[in-house]
N, C-alpha and C. Protein backbone atom coordinates (compact mmCIF):
# COMPACT_ATOMS: atom_id res chain seq x y z
N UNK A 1 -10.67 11.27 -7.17
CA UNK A 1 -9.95 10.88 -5.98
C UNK A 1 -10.86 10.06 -5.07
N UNK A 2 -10.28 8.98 -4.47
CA UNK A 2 -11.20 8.24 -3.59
C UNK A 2 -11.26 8.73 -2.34
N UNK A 3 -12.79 8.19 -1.63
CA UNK A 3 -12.83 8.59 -0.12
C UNK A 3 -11.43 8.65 1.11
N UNK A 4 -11.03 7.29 0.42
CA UNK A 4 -9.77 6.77 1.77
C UNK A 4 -8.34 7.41 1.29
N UNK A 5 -8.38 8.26 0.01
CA UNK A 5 -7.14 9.37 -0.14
C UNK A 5 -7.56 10.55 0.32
N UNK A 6 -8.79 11.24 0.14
CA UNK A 6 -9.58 12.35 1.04
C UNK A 6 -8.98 12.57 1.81
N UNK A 7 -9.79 11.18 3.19
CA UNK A 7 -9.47 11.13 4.35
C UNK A 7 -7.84 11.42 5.11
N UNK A 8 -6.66 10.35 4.04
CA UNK A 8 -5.91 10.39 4.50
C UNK A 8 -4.57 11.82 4.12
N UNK A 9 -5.51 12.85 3.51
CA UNK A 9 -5.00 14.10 3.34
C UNK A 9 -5.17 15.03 4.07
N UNK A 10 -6.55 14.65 4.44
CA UNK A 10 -7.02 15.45 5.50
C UNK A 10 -5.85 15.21 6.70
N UNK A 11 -6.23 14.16 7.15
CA UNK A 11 -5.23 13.74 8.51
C UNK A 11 -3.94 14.27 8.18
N UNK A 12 -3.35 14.29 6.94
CA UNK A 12 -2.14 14.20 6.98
C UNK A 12 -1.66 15.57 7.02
N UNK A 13 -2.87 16.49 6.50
CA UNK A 13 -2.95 18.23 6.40
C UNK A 13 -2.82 18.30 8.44
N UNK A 14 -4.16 17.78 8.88
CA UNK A 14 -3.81 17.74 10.46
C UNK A 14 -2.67 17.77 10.87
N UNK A 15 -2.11 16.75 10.62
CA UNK A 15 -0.69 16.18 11.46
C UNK A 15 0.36 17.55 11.31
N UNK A 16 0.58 18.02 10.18
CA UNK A 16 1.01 19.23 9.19
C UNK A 16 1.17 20.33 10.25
N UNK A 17 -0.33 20.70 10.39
CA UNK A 17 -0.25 21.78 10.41
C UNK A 17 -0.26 21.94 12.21
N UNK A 18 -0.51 20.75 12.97
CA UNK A 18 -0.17 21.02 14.23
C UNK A 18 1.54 20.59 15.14
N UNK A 19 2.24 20.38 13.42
CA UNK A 19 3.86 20.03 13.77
C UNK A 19 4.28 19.19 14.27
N UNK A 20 3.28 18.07 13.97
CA UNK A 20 3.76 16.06 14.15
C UNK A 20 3.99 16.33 13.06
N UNK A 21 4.10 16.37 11.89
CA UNK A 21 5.21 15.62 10.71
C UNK A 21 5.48 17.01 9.58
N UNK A 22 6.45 16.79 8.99
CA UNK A 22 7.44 17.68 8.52
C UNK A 22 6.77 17.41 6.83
N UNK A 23 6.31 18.82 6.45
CA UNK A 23 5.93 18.89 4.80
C UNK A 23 6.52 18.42 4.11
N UNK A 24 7.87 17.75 3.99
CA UNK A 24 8.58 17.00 2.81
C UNK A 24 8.03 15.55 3.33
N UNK A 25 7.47 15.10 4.33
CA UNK A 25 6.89 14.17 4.01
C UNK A 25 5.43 13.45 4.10
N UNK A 26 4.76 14.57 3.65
CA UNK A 26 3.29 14.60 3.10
C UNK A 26 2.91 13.53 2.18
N UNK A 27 3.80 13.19 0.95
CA UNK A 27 3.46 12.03 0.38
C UNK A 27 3.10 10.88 1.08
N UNK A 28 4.33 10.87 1.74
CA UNK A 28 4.76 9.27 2.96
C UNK A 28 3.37 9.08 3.46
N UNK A 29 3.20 10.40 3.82
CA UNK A 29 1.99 10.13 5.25
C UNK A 29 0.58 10.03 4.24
N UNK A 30 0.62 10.98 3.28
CA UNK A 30 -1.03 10.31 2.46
C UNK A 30 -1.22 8.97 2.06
N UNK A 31 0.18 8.77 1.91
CA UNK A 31 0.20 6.59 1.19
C UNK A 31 -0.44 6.04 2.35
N UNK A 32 0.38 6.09 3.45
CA UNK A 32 0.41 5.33 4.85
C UNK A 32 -1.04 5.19 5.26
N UNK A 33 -1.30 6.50 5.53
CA UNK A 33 -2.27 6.94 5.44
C UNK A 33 -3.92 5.95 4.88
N UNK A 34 -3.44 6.15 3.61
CA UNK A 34 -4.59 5.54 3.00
C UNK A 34 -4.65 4.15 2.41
N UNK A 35 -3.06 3.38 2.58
CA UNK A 35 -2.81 1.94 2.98
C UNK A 35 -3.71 1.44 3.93
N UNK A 36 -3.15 2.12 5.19
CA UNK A 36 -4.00 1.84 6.70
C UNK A 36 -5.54 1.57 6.38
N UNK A 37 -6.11 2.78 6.12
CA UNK A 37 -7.42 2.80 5.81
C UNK A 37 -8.19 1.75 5.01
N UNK A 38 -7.55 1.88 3.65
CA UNK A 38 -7.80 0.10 2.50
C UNK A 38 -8.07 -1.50 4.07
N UNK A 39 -6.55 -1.05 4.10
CA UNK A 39 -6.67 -2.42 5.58
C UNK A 39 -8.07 -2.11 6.51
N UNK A 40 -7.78 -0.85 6.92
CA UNK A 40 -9.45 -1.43 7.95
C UNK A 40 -10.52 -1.66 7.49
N UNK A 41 -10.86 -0.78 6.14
CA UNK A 41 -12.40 -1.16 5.69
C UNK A 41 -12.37 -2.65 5.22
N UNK A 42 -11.02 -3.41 4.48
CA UNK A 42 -11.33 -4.61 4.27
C UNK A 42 -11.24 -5.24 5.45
N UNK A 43 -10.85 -5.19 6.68
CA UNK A 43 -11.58 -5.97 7.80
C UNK A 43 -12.95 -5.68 8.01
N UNK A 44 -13.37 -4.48 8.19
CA UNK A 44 -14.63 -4.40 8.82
C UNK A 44 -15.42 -5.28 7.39
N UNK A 45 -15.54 -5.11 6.57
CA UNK A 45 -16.03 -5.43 5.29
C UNK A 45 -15.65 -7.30 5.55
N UNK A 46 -15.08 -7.43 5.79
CA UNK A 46 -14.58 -9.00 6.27
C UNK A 46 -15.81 -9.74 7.20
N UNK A 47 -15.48 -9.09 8.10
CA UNK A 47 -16.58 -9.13 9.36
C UNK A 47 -17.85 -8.93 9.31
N UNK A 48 -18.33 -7.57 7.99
CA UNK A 48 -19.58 -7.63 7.71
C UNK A 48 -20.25 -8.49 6.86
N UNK A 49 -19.62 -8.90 6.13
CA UNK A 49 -19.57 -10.37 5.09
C UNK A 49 -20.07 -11.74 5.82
N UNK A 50 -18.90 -12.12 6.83
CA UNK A 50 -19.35 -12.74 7.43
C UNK A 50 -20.38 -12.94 8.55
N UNK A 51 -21.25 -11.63 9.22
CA UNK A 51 -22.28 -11.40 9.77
C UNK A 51 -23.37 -11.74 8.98
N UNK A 52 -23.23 -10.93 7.89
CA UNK A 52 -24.46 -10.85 6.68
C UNK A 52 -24.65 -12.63 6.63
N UNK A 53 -23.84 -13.69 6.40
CA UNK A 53 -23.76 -14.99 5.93
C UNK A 53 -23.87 -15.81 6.99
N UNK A 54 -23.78 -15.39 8.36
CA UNK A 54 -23.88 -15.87 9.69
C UNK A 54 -22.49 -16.93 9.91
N UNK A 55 -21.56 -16.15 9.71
CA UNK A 55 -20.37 -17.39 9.79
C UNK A 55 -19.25 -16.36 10.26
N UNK A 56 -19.45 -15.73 11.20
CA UNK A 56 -18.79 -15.13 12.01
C UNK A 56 -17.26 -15.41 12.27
N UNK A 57 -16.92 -17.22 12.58
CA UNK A 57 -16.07 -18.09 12.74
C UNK A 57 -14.95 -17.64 11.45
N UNK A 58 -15.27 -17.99 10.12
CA UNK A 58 -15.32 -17.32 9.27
C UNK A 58 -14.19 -16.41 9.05
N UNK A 59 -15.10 -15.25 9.46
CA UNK A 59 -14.32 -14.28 9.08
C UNK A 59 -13.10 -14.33 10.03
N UNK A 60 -13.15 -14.59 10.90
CA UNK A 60 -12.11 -14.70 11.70
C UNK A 60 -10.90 -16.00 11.08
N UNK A 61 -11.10 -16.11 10.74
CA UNK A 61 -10.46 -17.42 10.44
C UNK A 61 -9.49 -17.08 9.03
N UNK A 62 -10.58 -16.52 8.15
CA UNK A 62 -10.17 -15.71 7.15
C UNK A 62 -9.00 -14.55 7.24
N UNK A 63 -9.57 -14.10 8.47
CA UNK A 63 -8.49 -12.61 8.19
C UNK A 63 -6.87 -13.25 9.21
N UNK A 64 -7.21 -14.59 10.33
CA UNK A 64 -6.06 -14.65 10.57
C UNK A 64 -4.95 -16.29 9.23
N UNK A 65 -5.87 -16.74 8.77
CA UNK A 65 -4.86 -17.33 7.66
C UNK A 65 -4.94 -16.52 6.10
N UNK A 66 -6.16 -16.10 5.50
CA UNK A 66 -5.91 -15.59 4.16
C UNK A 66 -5.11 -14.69 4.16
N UNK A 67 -5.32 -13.55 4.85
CA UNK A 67 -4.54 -12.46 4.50
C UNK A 67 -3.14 -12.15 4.80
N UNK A 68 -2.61 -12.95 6.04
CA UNK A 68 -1.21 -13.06 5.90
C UNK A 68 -0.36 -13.75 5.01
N UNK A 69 -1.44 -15.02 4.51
CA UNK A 69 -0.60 -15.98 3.97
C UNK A 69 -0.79 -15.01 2.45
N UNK A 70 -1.88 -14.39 1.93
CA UNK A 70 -1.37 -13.74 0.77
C UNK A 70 -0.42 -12.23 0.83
N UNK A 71 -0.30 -11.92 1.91
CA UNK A 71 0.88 -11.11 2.00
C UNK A 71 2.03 -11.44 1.83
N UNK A 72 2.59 -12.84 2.38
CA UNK A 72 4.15 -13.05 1.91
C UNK A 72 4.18 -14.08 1.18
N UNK A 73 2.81 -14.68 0.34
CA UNK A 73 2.95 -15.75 -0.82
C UNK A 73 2.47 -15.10 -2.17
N UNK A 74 1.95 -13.66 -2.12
CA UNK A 74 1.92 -13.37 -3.36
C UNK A 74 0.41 -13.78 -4.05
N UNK A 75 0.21 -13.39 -5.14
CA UNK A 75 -1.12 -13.86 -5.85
C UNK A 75 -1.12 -13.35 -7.27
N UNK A 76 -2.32 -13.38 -7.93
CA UNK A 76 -2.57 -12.23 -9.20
C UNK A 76 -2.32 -10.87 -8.63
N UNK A 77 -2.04 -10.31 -9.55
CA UNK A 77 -1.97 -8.88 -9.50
C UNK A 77 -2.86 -7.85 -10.53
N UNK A 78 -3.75 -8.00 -10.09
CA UNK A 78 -4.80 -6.86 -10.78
C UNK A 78 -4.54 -6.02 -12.00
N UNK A 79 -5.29 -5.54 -12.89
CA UNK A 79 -4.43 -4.66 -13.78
C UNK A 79 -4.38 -3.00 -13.13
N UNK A 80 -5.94 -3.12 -12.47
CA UNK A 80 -6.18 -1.72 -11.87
C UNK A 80 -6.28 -1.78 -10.50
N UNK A 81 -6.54 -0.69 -10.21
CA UNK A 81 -7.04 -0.73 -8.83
C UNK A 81 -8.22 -1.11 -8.55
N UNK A 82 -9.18 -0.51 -9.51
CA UNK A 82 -10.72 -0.59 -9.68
C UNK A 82 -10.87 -2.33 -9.51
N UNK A 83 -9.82 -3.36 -10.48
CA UNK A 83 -10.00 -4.40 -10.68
C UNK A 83 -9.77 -5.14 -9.22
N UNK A 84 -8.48 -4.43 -8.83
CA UNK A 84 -8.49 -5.33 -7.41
C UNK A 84 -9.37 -5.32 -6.56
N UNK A 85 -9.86 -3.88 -6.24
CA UNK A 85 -10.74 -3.94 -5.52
C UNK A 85 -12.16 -5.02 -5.42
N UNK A 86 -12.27 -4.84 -6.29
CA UNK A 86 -13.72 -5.97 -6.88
C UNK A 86 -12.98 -7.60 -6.94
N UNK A 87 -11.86 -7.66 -7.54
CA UNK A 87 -11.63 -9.16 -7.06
C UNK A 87 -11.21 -9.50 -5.41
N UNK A 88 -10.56 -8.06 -4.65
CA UNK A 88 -10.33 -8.65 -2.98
C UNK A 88 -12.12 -8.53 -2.33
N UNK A 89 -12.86 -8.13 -2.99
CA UNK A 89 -14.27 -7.98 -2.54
C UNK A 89 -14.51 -9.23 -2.61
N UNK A 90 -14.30 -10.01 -3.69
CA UNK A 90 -15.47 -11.55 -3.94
C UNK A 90 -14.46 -12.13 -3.63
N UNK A 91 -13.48 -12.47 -3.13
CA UNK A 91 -12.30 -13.36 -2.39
C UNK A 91 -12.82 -14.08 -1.00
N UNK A 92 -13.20 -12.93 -0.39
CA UNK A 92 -14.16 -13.62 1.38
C UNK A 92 -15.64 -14.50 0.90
N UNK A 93 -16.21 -13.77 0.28
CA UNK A 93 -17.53 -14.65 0.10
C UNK A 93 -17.65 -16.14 -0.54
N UNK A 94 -16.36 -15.99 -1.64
CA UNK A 94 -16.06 -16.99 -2.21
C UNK A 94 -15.62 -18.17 -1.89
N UNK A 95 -14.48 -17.91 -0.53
CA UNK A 95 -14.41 -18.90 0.33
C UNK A 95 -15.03 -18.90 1.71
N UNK A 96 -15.96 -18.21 1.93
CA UNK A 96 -17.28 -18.40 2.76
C UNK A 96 -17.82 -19.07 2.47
N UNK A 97 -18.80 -19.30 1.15
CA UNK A 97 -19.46 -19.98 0.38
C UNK A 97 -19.03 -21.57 -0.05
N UNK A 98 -17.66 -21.51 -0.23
CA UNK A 98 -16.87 -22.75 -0.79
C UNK A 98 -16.93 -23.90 0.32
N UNK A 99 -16.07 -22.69 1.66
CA UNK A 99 -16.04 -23.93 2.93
C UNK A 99 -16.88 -25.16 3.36
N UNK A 100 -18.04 -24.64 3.60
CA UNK A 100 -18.92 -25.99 3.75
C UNK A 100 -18.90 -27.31 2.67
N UNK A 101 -18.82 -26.53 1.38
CA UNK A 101 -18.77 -27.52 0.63
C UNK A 101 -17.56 -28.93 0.55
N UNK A 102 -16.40 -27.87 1.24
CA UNK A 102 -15.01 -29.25 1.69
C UNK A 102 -15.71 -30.10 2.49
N UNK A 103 -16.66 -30.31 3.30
CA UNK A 103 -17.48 -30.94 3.94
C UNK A 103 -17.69 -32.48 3.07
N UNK A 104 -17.86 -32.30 2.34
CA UNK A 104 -18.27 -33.58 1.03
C UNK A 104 -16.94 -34.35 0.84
N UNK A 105 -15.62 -33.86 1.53
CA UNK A 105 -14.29 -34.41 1.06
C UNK A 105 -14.02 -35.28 2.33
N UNK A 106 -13.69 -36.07 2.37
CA UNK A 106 -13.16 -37.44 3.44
C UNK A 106 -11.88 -36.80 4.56
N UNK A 107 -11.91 -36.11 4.97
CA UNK A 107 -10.70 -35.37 6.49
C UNK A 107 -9.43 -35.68 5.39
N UNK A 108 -8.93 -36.63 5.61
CA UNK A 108 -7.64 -37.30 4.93
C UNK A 108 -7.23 -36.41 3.63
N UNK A 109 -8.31 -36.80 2.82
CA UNK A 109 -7.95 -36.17 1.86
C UNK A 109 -8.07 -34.53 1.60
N UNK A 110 -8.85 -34.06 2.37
CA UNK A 110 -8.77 -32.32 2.72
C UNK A 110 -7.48 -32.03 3.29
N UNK A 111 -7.05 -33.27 4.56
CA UNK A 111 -5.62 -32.69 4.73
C UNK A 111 -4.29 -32.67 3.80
N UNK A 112 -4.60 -33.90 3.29
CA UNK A 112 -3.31 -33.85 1.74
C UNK A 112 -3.50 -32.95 1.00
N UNK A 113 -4.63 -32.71 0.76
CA UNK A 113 -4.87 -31.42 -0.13
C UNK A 113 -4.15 -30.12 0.73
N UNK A 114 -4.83 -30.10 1.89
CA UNK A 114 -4.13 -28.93 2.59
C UNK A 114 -2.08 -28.45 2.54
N UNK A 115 -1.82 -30.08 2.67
CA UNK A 115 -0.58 -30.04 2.68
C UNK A 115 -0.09 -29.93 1.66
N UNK A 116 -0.17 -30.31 0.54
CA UNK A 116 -0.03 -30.30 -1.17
C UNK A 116 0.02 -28.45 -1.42
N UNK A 117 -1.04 -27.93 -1.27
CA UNK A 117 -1.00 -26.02 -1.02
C UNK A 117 -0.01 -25.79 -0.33
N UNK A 118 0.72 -26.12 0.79
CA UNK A 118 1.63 -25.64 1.67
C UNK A 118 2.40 -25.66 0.68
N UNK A 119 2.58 -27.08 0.51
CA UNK A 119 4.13 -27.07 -0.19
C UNK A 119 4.37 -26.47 -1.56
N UNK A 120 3.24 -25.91 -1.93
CA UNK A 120 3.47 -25.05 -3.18
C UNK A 120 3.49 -23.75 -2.61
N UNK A 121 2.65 -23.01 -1.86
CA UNK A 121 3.28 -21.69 -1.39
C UNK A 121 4.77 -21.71 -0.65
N UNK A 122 5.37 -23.03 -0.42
CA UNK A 122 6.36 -22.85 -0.07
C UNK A 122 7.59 -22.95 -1.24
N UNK A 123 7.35 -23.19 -1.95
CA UNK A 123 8.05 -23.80 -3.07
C UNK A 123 8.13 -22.30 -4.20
N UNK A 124 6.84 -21.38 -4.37
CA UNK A 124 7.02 -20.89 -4.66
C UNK A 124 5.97 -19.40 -4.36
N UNK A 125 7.13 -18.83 -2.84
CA UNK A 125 6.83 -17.85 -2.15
C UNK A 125 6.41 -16.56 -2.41
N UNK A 126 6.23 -16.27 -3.77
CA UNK A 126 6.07 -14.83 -4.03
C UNK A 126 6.09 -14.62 -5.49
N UNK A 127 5.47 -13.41 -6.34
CA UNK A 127 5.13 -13.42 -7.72
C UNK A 127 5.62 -11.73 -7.85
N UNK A 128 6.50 -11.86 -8.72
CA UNK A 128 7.69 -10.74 -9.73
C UNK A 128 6.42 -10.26 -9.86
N UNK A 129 6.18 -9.00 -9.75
CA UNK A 129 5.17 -8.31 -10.54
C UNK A 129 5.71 -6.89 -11.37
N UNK A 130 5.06 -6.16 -12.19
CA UNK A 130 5.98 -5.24 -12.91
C UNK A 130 6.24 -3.97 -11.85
N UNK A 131 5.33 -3.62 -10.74
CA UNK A 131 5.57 -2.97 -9.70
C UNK A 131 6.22 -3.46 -8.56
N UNK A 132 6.56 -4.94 -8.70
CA UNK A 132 7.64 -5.00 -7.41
C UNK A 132 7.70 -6.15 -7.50
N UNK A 133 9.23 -6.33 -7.01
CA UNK A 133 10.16 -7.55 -8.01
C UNK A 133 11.00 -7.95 -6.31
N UNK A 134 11.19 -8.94 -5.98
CA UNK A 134 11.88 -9.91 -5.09
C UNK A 134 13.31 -10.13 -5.51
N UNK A 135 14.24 -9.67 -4.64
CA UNK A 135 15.20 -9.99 -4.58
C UNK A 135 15.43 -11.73 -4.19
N UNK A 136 16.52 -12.30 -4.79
CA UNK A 136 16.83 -14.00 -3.92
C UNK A 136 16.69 -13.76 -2.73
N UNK A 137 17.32 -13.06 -2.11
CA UNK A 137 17.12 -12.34 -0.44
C UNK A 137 16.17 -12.19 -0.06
N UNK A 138 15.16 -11.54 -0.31
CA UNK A 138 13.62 -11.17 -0.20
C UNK A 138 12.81 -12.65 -0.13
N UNK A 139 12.88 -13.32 -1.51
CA UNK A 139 12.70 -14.47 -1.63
C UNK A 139 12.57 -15.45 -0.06
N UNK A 140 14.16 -15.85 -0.04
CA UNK A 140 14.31 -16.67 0.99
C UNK A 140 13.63 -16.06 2.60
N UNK A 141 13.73 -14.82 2.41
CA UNK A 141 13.25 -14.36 3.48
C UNK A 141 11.88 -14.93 3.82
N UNK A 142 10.99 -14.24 2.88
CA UNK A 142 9.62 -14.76 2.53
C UNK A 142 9.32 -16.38 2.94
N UNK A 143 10.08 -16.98 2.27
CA UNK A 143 10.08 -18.60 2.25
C UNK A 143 10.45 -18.85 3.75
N UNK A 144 11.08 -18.08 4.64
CA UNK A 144 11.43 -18.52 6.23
C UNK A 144 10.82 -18.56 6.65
N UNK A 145 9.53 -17.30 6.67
CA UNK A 145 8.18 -16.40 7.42
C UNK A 145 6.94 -17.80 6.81
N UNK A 146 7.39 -18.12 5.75
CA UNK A 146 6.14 -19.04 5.41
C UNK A 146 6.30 -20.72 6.00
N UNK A 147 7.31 -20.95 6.31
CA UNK A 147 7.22 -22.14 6.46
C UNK A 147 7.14 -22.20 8.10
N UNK A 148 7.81 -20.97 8.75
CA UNK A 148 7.04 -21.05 10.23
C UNK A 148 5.67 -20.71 10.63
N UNK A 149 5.00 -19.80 9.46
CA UNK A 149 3.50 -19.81 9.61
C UNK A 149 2.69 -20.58 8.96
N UNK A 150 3.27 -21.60 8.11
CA UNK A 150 2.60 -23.00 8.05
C UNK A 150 2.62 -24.20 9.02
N UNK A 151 4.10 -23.80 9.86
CA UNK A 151 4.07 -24.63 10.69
C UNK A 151 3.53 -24.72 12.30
N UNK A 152 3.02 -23.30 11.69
CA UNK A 152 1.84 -22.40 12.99
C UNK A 152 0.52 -23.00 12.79
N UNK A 153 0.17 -22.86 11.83
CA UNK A 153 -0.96 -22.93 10.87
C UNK A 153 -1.47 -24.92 10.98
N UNK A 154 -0.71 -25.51 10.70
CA UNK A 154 -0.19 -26.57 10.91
C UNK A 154 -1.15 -27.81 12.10
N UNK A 155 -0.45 -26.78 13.14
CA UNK A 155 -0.16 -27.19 14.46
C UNK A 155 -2.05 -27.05 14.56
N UNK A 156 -2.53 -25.38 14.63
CA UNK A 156 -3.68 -25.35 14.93
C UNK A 156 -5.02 -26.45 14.01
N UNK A 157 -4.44 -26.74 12.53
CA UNK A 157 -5.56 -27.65 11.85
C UNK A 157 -5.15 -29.10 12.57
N UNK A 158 -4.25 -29.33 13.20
CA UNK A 158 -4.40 -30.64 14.18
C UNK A 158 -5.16 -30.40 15.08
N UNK A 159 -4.86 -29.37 15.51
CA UNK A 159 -5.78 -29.40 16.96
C UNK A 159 -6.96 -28.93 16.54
N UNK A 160 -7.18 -28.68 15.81
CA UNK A 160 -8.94 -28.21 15.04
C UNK A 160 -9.29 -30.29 15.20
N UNK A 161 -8.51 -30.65 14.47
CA UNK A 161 -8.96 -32.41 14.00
C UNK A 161 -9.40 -32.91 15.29
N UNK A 162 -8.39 -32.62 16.21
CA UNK A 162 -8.38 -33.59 17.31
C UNK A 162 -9.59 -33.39 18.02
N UNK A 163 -9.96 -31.86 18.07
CA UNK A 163 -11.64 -31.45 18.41
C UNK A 163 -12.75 -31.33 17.62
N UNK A 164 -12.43 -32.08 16.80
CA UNK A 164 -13.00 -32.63 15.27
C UNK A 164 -14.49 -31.51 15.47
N UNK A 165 -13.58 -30.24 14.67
CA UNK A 165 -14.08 -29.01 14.15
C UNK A 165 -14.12 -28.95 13.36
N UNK A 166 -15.02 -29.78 12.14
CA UNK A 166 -14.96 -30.20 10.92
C UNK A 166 -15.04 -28.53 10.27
N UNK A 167 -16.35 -27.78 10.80
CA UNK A 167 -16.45 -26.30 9.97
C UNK A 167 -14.91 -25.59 10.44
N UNK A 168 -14.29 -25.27 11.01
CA UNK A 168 -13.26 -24.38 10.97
C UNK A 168 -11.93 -25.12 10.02
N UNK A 169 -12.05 -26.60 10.13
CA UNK A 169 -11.10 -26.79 9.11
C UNK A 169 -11.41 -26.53 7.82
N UNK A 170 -12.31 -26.45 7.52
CA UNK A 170 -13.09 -26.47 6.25
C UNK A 170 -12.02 -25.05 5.42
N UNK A 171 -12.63 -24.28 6.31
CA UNK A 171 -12.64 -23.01 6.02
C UNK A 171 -11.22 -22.69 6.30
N UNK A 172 -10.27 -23.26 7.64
CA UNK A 172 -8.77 -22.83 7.10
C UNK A 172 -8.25 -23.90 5.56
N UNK A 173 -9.10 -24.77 5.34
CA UNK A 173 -8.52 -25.28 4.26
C UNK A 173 -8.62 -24.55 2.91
N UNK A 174 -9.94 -23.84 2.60
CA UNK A 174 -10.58 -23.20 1.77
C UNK A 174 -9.27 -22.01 1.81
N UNK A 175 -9.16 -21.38 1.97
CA UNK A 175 -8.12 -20.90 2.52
C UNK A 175 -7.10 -20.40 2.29
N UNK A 176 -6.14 -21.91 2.32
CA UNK A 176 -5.06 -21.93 2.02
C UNK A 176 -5.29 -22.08 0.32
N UNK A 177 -6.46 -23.33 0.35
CA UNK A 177 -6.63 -23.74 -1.37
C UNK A 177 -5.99 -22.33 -2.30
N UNK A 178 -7.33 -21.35 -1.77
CA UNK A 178 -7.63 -20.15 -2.68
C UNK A 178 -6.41 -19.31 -2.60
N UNK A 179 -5.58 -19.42 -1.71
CA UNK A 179 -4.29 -18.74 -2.01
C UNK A 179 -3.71 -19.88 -2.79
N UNK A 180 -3.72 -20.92 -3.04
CA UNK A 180 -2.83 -21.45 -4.01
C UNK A 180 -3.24 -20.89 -5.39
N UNK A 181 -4.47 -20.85 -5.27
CA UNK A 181 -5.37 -20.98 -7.20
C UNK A 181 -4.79 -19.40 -7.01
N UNK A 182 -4.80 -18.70 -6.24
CA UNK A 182 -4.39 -17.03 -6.66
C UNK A 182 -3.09 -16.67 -6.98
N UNK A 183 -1.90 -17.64 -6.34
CA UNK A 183 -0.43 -17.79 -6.14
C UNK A 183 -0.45 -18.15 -8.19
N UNK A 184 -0.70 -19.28 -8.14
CA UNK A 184 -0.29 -19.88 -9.30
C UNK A 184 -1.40 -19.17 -10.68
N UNK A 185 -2.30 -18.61 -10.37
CA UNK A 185 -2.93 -17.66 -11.57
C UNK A 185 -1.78 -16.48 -11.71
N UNK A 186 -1.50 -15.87 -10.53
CA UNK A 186 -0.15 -15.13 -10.62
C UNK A 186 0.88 -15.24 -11.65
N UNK A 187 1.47 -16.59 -11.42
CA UNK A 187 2.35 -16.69 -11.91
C UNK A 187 2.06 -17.35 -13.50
N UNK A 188 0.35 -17.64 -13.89
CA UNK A 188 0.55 -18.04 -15.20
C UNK A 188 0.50 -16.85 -16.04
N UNK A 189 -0.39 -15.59 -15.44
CA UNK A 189 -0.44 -14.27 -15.60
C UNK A 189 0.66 -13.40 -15.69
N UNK A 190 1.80 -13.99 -15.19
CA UNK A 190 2.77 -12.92 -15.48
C UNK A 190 3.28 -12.43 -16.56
N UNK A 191 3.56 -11.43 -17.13
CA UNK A 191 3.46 -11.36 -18.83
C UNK A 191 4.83 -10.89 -18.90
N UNK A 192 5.97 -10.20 -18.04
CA UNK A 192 7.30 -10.10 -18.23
C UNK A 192 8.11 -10.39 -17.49
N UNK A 193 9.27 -11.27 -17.59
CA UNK A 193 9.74 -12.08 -16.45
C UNK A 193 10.59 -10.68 -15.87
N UNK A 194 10.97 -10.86 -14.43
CA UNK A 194 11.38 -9.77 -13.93
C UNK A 194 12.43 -9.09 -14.64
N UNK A 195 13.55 -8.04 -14.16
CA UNK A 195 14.85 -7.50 -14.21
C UNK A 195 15.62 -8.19 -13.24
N UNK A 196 16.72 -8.77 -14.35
CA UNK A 196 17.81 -9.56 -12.95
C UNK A 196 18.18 -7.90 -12.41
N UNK A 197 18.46 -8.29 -10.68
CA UNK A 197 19.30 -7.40 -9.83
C UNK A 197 20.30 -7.91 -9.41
N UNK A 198 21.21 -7.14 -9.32
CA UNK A 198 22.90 -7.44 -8.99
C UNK A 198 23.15 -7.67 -8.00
């Protein structure tokens, strides 16, 4: 059993036994629980990454475009847990490391590139996996949330240009890239096409 299911048994024994939450839903609260937890250590772990590498900017930058945009665009899907863990580990450093290097690319063409990624996470918002499958509904939903937080997203890499912040574009570009290469490994990885739903 891992530390962050421990923890969130413990709490959830707490909650229990001082009559905030009702024993039939002990499961609920150990998931939640230890969801939550996964989320904070990969921020702090975000943040310590980027301390360790001195790119502070970075991490920030990281946790407000990578991680939303791979929440409602989807990616690979790990076989294990063990596996994810170790691939969402080398995900920050990877495009820590990468960013500067967009540096070598001409603005113009970092932004077509940038825009070229949009329009494929928009095009194709999310990846069937054998644990959880998208309704058309879900789908379009997804595809609404993404094209107003590209067009969020958007707005701020102009105004990054216009204060010609060459390192922060870098790095929201890096970014978006690496959610594309993760979107579309997804989907070459997928090994059974979903279950139609009615």
């Amino acid at each position: 059993m891992s530390a962050l299911k421990t923890v969130s048994k413990s709490i959830t024994e707490m909650m229990i036994e001082n009559h905030i939450v009702d024993e039939s839903s002990r499961s609920l609260y150990v998931y939640s629980y230890e969801k939550l937890l996964e989320k904070i250590c990969f921020i702090v772990y975000i943040f310590g990454i980027g301390t360790l590498m001195d790119c502070i900017s970075y991490s920030i930058v990281f946790s407000l475009v990578f991680i939303p945009v791979r929440s409602f665009c989807g990616g690979i899907h790990a076989g294990t847990k063990r596996k994810c863990t170790v691939l969402s580990a080398l995900i920050p450093p990877l495009v820590f490391l990468a960013s500067p290097y967009l540096e070598l690319l001409p603005v113009e063409l970092l932004f077509s590139i940038y825009i070229l990624s949009i329009v494929l996470l928009i095009l194709f918002p999310c990846i069937d996996h054998a644990n959880k499958f998208f309704s058309d509904t879900r789908k379009a939903q997804l595809r609404s949330i993404a094209l107003k937080y590209f067009f969020i997203l958007t707005i701020a890499y102009l105004i990054l240009l216009f204060f010609r912040n060459r390192d922060l574009i870098n790095c929201l570009s890096s970014c978006i890239i690496m959610n594309v290469v993760f979107s579309m490994w997804g989907r070459l990885t997928l090994t059974a096409p979903p279950p139609k739903t009615a």
